[in-house]
N, C-alpha and C. Protein backbone atom coordinates (compact mmCIF):
# COMPACT_ATOMS: atom_id res chain seq x y z
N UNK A 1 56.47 101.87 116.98
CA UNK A 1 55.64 100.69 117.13
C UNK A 1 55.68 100.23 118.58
N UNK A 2 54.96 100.19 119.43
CA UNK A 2 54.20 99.65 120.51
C UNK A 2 54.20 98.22 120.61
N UNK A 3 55.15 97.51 121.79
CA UNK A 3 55.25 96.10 122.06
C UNK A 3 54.56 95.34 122.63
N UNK A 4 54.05 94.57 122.25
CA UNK A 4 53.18 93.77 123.15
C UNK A 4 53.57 93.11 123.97
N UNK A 5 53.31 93.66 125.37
CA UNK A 5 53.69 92.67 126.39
C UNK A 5 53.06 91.35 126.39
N UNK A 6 52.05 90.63 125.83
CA UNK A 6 51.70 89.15 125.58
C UNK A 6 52.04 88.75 124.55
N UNK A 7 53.02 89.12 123.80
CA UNK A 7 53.98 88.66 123.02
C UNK A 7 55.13 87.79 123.50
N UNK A 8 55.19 86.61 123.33
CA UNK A 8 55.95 85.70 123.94
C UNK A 8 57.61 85.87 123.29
N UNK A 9 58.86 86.12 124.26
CA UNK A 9 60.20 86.29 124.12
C UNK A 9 60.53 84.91 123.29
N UNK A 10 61.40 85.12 121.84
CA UNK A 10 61.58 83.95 121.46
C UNK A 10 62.88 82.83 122.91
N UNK A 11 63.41 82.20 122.56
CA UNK A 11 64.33 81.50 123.34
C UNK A 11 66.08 81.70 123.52
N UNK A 12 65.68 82.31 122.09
CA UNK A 12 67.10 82.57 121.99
C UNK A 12 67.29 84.08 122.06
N UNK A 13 66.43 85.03 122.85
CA UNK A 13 66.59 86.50 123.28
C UNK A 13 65.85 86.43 124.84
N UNK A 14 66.11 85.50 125.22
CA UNK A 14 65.78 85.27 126.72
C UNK A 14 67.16 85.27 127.60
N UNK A 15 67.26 86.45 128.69
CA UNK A 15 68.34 87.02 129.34
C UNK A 15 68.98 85.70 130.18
N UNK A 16 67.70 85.05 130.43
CA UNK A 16 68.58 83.81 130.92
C UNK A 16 68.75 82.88 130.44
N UNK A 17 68.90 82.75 128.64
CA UNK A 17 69.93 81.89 128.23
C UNK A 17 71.38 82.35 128.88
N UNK A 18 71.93 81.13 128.82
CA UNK A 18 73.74 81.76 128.98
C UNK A 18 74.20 80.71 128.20
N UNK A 19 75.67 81.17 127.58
CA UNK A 19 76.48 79.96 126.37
C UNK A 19 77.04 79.83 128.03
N UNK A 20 77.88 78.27 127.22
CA UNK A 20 79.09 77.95 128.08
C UNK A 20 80.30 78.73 127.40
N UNK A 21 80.91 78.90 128.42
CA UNK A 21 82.44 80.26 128.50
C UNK A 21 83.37 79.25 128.71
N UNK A 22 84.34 79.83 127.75
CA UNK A 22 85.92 78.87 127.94
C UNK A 22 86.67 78.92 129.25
N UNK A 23 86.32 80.18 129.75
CA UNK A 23 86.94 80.04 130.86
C UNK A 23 86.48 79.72 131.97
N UNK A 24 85.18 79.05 132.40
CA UNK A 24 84.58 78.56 133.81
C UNK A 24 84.89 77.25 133.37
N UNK A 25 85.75 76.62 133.87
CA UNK A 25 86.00 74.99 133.91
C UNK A 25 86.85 74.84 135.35
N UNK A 26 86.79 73.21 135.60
CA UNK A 26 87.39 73.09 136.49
C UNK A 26 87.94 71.53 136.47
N UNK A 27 89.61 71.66 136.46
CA UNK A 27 89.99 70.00 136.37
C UNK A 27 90.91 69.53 137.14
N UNK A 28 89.80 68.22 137.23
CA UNK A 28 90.78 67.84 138.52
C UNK A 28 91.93 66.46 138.01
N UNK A 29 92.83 66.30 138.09
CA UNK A 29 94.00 65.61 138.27
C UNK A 29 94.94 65.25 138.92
N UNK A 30 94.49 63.82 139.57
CA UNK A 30 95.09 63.36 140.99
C UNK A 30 95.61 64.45 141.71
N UNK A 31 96.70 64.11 141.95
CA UNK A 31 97.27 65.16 143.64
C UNK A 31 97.17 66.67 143.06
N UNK A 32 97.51 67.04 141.62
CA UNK A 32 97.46 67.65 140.98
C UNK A 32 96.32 69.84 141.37
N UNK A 33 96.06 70.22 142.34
CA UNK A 33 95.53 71.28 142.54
C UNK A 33 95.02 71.42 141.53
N UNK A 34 93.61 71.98 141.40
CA UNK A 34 93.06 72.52 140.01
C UNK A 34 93.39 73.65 139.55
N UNK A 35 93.64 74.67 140.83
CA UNK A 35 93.69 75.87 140.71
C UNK A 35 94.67 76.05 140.05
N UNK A 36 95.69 74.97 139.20
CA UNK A 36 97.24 75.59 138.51
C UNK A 36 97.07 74.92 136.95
N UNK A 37 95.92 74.60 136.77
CA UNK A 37 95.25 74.46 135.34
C UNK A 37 94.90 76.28 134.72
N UNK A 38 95.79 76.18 133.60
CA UNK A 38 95.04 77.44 132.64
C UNK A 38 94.65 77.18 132.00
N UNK A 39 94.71 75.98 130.90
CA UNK A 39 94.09 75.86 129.55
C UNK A 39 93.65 74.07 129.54
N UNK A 40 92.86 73.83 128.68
CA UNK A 40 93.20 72.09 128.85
C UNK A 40 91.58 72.30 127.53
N UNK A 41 92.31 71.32 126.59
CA UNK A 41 91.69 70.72 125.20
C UNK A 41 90.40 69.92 125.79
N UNK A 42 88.79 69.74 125.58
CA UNK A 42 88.33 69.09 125.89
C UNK A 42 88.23 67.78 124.72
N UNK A 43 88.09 66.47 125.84
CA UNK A 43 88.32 65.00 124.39
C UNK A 43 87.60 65.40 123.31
N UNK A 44 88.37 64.85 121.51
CA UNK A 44 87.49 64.48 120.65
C UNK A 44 87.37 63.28 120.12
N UNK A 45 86.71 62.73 119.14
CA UNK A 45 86.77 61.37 118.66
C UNK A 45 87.08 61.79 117.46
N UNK A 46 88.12 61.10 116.71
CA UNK A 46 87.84 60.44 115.49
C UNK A 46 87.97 59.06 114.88
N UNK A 47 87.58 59.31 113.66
CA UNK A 47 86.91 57.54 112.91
C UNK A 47 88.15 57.26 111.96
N UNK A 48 88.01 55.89 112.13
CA UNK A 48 89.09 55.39 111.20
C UNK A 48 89.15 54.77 110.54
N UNK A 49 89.20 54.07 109.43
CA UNK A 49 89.52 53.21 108.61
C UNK A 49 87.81 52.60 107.98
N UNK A 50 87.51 54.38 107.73
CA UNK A 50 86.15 53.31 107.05
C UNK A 50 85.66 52.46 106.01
N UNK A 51 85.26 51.64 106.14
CA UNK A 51 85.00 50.00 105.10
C UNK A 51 84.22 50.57 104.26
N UNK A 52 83.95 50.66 102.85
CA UNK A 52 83.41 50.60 102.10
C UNK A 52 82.85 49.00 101.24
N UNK A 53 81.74 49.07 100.96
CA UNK A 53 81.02 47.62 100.50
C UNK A 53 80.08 48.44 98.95
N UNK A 54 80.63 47.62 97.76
CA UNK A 54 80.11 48.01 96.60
C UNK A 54 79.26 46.91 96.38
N UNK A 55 78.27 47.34 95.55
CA UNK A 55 76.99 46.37 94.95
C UNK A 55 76.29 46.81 94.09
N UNK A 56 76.41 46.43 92.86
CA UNK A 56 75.77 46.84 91.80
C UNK A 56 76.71 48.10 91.41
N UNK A 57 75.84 48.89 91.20
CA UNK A 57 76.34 50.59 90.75
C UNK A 57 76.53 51.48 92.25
N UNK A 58 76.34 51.19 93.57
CA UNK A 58 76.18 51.75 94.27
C UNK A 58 77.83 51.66 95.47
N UNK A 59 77.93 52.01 95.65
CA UNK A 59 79.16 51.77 96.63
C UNK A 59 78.67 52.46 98.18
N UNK A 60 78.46 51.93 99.55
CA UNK A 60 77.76 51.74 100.88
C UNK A 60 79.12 51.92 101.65
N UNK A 61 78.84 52.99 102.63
CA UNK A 61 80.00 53.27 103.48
C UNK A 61 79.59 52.95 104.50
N UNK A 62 80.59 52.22 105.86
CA UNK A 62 80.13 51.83 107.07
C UNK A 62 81.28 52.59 107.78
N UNK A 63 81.17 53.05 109.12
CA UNK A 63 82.06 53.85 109.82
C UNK A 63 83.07 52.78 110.40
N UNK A 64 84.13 53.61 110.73
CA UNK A 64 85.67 52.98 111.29
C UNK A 64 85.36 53.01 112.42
N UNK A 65 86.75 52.43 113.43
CA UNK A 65 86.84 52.23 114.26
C UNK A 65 86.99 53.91 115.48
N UNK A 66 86.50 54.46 116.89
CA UNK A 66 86.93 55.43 117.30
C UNK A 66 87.88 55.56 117.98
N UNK A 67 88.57 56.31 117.88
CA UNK A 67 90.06 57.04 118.41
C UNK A 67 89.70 57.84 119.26
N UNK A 68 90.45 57.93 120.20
CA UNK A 68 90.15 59.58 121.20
C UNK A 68 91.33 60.44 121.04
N UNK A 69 91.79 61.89 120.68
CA UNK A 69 92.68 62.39 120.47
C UNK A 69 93.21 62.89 122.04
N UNK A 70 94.39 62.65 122.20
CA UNK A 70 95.12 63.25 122.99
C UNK A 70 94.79 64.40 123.73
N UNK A 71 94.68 64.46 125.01
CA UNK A 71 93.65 65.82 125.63
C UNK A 71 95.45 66.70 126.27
N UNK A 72 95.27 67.89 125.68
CA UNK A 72 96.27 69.10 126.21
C UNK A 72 96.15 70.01 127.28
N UNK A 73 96.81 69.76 128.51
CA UNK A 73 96.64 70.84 129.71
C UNK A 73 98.16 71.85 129.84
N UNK A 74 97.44 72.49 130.48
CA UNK A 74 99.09 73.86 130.55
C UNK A 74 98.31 73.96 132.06
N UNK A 75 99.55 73.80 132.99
CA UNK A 75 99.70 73.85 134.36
C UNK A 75 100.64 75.32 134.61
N UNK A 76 100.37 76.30 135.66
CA UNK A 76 101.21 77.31 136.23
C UNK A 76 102.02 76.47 136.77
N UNK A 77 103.26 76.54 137.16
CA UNK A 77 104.22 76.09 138.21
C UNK A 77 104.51 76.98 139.45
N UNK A 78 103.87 76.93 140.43
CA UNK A 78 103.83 77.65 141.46
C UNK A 78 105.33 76.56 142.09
N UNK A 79 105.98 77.61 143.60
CA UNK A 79 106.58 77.12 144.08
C UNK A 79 106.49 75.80 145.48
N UNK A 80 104.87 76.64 145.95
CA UNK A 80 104.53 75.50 146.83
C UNK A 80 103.44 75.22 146.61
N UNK A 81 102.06 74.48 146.20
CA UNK A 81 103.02 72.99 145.82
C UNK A 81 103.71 73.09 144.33
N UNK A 82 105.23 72.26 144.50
CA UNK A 82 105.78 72.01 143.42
C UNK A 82 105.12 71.14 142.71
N UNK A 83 104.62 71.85 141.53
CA UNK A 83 103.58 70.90 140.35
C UNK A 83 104.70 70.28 139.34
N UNK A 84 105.80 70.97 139.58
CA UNK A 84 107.11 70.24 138.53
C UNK A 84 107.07 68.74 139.19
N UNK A 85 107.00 68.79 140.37
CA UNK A 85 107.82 67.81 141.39
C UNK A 85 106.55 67.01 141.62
N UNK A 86 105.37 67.20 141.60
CA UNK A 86 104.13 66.55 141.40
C UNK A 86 103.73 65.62 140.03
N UNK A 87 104.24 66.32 139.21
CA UNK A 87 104.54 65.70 138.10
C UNK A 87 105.53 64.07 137.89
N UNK A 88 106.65 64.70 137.82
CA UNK A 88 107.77 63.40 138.30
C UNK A 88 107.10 62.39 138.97
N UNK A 89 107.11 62.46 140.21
CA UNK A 89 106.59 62.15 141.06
C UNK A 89 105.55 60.63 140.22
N UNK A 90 104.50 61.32 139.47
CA UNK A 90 103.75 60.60 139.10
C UNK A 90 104.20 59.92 138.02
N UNK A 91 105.22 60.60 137.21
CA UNK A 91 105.82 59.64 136.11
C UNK A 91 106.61 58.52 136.64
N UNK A 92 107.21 58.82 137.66
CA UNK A 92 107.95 57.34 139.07
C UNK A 92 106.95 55.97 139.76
N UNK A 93 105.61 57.02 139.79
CA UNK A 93 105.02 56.16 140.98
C UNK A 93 104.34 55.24 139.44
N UNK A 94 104.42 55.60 138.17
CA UNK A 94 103.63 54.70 137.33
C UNK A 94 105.05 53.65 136.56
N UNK A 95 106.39 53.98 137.53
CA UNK A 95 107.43 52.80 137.05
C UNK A 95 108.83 53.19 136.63
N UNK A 96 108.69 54.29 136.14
CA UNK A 96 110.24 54.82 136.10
C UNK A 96 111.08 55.22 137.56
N UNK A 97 112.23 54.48 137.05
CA UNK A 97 113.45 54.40 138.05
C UNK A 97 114.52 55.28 137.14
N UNK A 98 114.98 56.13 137.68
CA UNK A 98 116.34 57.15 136.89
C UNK A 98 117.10 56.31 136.91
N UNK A 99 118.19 56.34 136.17
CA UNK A 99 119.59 55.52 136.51
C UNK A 99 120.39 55.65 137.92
N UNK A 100 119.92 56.62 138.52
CA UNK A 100 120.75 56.87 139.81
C UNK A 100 120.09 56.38 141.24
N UNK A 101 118.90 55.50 140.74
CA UNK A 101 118.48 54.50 141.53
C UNK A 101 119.05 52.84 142.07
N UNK A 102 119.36 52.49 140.25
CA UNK A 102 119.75 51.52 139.85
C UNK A 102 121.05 51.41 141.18
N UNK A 103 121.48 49.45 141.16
CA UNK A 103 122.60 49.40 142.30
C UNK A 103 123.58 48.64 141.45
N UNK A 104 124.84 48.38 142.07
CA UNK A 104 125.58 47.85 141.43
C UNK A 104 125.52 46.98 140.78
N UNK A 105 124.40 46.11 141.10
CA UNK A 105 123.97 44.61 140.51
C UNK A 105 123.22 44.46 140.03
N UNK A 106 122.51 46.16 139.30
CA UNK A 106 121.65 46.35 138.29
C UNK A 106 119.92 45.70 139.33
N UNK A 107 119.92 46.20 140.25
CA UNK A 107 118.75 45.49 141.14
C UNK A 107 118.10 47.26 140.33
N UNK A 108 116.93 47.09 140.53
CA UNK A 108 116.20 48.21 140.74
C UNK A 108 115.81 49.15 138.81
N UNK A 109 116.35 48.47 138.05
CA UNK A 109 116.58 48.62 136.81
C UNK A 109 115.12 48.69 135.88
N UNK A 110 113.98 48.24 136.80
CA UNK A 110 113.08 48.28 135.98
C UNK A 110 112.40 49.94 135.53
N UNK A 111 112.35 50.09 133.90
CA UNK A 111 112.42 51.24 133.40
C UNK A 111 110.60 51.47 132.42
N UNK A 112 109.90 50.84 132.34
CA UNK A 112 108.65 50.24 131.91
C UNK A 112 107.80 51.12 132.30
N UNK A 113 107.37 52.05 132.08
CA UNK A 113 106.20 52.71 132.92
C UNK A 113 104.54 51.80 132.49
N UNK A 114 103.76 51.70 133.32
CA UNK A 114 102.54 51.11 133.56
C UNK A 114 101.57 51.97 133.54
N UNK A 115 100.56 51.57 132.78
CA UNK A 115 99.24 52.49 133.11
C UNK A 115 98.81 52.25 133.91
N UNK A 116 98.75 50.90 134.44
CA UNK A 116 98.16 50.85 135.92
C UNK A 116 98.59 51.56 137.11
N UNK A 117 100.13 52.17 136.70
CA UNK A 117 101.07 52.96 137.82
C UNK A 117 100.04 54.24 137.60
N UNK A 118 100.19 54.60 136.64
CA UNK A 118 99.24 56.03 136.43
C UNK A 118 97.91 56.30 136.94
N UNK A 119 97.28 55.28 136.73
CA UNK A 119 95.93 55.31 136.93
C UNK A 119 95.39 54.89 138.40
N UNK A 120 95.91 53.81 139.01
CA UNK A 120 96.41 53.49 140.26
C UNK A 120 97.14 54.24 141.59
N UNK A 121 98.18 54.87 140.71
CA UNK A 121 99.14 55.89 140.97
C UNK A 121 98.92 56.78 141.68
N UNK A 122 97.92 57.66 141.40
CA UNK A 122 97.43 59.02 141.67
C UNK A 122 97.03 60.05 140.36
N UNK A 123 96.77 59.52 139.56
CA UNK A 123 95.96 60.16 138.10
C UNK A 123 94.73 59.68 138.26
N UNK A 124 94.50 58.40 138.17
CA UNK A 124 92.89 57.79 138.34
C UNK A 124 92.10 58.41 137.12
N UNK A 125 90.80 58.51 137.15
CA UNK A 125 90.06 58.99 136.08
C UNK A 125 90.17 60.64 135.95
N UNK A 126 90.52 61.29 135.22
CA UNK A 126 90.60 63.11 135.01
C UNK A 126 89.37 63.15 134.52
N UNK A 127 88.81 64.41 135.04
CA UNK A 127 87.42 64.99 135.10
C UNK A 127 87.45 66.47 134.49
N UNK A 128 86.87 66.82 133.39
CA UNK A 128 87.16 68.24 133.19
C UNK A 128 85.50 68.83 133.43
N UNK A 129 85.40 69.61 134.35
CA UNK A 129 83.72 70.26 134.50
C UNK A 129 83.45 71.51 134.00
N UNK A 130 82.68 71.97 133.13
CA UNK A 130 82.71 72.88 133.03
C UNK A 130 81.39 73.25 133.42
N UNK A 131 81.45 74.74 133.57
CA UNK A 131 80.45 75.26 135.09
C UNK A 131 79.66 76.39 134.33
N UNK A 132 78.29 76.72 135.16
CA UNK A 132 77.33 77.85 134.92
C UNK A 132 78.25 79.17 135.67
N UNK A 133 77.15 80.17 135.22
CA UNK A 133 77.74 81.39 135.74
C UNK A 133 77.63 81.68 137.57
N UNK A 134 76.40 80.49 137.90
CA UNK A 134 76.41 80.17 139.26
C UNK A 134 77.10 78.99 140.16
N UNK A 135 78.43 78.70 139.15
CA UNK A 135 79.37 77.95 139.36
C UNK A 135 78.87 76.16 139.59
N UNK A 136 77.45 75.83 138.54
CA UNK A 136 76.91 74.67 138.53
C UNK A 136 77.63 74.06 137.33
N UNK A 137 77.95 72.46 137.87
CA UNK A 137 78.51 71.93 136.64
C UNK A 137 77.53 71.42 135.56
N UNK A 138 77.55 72.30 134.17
CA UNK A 138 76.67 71.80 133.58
C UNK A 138 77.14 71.02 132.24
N UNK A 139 78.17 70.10 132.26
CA UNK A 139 79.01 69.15 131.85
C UNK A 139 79.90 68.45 132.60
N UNK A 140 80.03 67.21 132.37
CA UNK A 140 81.45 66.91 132.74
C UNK A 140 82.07 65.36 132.03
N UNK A 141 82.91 66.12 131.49
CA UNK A 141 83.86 65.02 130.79
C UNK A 141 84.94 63.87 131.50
N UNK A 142 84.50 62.93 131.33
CA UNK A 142 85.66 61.98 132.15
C UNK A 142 86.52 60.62 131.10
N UNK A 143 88.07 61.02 131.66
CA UNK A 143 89.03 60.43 131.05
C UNK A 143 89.23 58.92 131.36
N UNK A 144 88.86 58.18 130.89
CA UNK A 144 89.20 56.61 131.73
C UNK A 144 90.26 56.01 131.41
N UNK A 145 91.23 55.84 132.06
CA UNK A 145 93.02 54.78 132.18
C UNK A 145 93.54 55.98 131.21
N UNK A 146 93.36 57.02 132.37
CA UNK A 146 94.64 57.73 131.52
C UNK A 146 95.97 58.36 131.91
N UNK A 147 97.22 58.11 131.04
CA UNK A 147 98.26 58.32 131.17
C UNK A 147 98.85 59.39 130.95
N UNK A 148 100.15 59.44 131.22
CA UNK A 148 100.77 61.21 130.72
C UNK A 148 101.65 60.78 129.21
N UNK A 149 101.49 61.48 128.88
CA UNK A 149 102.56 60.89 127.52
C UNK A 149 103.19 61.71 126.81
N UNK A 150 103.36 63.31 127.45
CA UNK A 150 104.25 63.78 126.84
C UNK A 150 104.39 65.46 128.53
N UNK A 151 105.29 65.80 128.29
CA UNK A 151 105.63 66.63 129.59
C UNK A 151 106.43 67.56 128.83
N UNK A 152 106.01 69.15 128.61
CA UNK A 152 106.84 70.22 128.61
C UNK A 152 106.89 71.14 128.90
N UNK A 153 108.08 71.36 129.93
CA UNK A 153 108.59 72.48 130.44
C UNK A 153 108.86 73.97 129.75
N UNK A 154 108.02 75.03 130.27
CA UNK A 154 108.72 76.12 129.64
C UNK A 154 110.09 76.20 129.52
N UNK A 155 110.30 77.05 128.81
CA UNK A 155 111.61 77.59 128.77
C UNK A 155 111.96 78.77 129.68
N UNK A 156 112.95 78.76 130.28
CA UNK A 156 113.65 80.13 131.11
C UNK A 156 114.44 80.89 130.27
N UNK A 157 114.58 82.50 130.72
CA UNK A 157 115.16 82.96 129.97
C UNK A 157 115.21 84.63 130.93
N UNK A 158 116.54 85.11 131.00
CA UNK A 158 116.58 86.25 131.77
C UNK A 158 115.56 87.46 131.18
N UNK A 159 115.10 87.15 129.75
CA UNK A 159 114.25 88.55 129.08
C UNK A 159 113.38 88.62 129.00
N UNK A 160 112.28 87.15 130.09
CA UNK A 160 111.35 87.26 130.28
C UNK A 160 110.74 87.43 131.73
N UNK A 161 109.75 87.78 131.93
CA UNK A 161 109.24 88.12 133.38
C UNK A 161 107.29 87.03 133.69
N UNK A 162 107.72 86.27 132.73
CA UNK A 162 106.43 85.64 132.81
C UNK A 162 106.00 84.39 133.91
N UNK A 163 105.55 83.43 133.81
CA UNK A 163 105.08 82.52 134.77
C UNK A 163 105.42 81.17 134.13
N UNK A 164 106.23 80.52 134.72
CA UNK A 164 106.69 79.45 134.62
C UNK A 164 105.71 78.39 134.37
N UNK A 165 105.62 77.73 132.89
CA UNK A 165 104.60 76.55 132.57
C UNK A 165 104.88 75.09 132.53
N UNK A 166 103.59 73.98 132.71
CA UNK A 166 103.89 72.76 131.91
C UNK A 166 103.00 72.36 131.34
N UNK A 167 102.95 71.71 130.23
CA UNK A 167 102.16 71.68 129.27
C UNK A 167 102.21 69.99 129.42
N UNK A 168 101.07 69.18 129.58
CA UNK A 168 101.17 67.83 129.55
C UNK A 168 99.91 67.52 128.32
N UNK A 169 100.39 66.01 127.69
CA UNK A 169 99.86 65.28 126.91
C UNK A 169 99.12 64.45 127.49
N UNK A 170 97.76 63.73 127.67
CA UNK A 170 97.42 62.79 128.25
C UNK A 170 96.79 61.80 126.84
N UNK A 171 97.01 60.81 127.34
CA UNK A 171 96.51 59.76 126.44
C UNK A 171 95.54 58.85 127.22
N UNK A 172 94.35 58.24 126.64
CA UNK A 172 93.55 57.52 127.41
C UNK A 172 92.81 56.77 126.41
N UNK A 173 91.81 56.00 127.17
CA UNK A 173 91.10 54.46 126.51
C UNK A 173 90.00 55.26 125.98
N UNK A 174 88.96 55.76 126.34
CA UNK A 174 87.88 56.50 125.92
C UNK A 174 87.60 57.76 127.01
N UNK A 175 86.67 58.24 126.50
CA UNK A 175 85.73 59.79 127.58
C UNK A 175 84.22 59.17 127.39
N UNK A 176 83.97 59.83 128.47
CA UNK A 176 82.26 60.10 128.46
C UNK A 176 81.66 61.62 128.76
N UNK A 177 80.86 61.77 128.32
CA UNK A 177 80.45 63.40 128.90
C UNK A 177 79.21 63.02 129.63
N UNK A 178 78.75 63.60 130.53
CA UNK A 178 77.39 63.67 131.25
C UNK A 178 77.07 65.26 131.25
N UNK A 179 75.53 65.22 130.37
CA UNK A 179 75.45 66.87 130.44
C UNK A 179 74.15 66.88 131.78
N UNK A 180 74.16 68.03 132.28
CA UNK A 180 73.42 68.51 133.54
C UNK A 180 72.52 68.77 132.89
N UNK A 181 71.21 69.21 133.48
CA UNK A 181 70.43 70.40 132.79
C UNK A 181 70.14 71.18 133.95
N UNK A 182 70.19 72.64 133.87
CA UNK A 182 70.28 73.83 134.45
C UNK A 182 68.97 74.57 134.36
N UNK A 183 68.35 74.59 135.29
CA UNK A 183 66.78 75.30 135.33
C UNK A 183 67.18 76.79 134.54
N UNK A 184 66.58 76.92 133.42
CA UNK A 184 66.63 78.09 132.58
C UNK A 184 65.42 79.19 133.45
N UNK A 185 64.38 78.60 134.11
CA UNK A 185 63.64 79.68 134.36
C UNK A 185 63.83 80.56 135.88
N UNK A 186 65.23 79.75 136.59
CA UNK A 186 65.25 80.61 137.61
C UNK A 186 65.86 81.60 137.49
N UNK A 187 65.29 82.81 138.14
CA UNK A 187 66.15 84.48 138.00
C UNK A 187 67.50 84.43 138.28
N UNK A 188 68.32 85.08 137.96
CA UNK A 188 69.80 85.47 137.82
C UNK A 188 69.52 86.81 138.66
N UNK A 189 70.51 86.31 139.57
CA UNK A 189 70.58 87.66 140.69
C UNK A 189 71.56 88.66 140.44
């Protein structure tokens, strides 16, 4: 059978669709280098506590309140810059004092970490972009007042030969996404 070239390509067998790929992203986090991001959860919402209202025979659901779940990054630990020590760093500058700060007269004792330390700090708003195959951002998600709230260190071990990780928790107030739109009809070189 013989194709008609004035046969119009549906949309979804057009060479220059492209999906978005898990792996073209790019996130930035205060002092933080992007380039030592491998993995990182993009925000979700969920609903909570939804109200139900009965009347008559019918029972009417109204939605809960939204939650943002906890966003997950895994950092390489290179030696220069120390991202261990970049880390700290930022868990200090948002209020923690070690005990070996503290002075005899208990001066210096305040142990409270602040979101404003965080956010203020050098975290500020986290941005996760994720990019075209011509390295255009055609999303980008942004974290507002967000904090670290959980920090873990790989484990060492003489029987492994792998790359030293940290895996951080961030917690925050809400996200927004802004999507791009990407000219579908220009050629791909």
């Amino acid at each position: 059978m013989a194709i008609n070239k004035s046969t119009p390509i549906p949309p979804w067998a057009s060479v220059k669709i492209e999906p978005k790929r898990a792996f073209k992203f790019v996130l930035t986090l205060g002092e933080i280098p992007a380039w030592v991001v491998t993995d990182a959860t993009r925000p979700s919402p969920k609903f909570q506590g939804a109200a139900t209202h009965d009347f008559l025979g019918h029972q009417f659901k109204f939605p809960g309140k939204v939650q943002w779940n906890d966003v997950s990054i895994t950092l390489v630990e290179p030696i220069d810059p120390d991202v261990s020590g970049l880390v700290l760093q930022s868990i200090k500058k948002a209020g923690y004092n070690p005990p070996s700060t503290w002075t005899a007269d208990n001066e210096g004792w305040r142990t409270t970490l602040s979101k404003e330390g965080f956010v203020n700090g050098n975290l500020g708003n986290v941005a996760i972009k994720v990019l075209d195959s011509n390295g255009n951002v055609v999303e980008k998600w942004t974290l507002y007042n967000p904090f670290i709230s959980s920090v873990a260190y790989s484990k060492l071990a003489y029987s492994q030969n792998g790359i030293n990780t940290i895996g951080l928790g961030l917690s925050y107030d809400y996200a927004d996404v802004e999507i791009f739109e990407v000219d579908q009809n220009t050629t791909l070189a």
